[in-house]
Protein backbone atom coordinates (compact mmCIF):
# COMPACT_ATOMS: atom_id res chain seq x y z
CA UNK A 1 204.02 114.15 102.52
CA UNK A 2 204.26 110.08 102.84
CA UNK A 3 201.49 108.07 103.55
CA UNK A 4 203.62 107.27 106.75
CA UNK A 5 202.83 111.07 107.96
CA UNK A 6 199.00 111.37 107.43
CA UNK A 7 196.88 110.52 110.06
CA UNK A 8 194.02 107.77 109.19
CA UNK A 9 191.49 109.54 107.38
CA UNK A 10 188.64 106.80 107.69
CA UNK A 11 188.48 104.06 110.77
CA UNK A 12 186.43 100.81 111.56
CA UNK A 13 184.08 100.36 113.73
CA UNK A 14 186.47 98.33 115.84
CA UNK A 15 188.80 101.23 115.83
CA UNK A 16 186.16 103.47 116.76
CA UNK A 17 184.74 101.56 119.58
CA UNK A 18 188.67 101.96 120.85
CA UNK A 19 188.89 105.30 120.70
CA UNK A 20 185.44 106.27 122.38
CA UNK A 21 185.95 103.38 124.58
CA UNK A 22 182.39 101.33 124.19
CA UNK A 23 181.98 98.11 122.36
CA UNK A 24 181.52 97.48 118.80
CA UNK A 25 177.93 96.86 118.79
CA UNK A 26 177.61 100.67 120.56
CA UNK A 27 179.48 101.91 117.59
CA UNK A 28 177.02 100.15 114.72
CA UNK A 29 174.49 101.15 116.80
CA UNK A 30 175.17 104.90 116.86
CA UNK A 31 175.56 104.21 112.80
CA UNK A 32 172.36 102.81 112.60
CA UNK A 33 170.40 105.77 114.50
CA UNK A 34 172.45 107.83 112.14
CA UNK A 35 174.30 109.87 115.07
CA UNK A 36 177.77 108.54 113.89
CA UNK A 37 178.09 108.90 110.34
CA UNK A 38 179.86 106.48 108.17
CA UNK A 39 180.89 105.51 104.69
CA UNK A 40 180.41 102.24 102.54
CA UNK A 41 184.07 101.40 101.19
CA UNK A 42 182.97 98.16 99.35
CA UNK A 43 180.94 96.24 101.54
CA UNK A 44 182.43 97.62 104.99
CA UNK A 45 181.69 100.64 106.59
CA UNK A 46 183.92 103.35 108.22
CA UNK A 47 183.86 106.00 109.80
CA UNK A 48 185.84 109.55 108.58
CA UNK A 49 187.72 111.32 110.76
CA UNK A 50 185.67 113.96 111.05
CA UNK A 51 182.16 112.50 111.21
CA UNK A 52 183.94 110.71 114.92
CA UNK A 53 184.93 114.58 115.70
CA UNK A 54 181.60 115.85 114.97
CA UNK A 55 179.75 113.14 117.11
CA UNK A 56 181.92 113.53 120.55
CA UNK A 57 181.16 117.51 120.06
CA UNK A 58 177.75 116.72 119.92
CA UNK A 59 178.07 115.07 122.80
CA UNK A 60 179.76 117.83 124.45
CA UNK A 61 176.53 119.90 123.32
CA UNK A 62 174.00 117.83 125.59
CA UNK A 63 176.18 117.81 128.19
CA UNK A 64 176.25 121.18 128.53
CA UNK A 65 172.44 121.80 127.94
């Protein structure tokens, strides 16, 4: 498999804020409380793939409840 066929394993904040459709500041925000989970590449931080699945079915959760 190419790198041209994975999906993106790890996103910015920017990226992020794009695909849950707030603003960046929301995103570092929801870092900072620790209810979006993220990784220090060097001095940035991003967000896996799977920490951004985990948080919108959290969100799902309270909805529910």
């Amino acid at each position: 498999m190419s790198s041209d066929e994975l999906p993106p394993l790890l996103f910015t904040p920017e990226e992020v804020a794009r695909l849950l459709g707030v603003g960046r500041q929301k995103v570092y925000d929801l870092m900072r409380q620790r209810l979006l989970r993220s990784v220090k590449v060097g001095a940035c931080r991003r967000i896996s793939a799977r920490a951004l699945s985990d948080y919108v079915a959290d969100l799902e959760l309270e909805d529910v409840s």
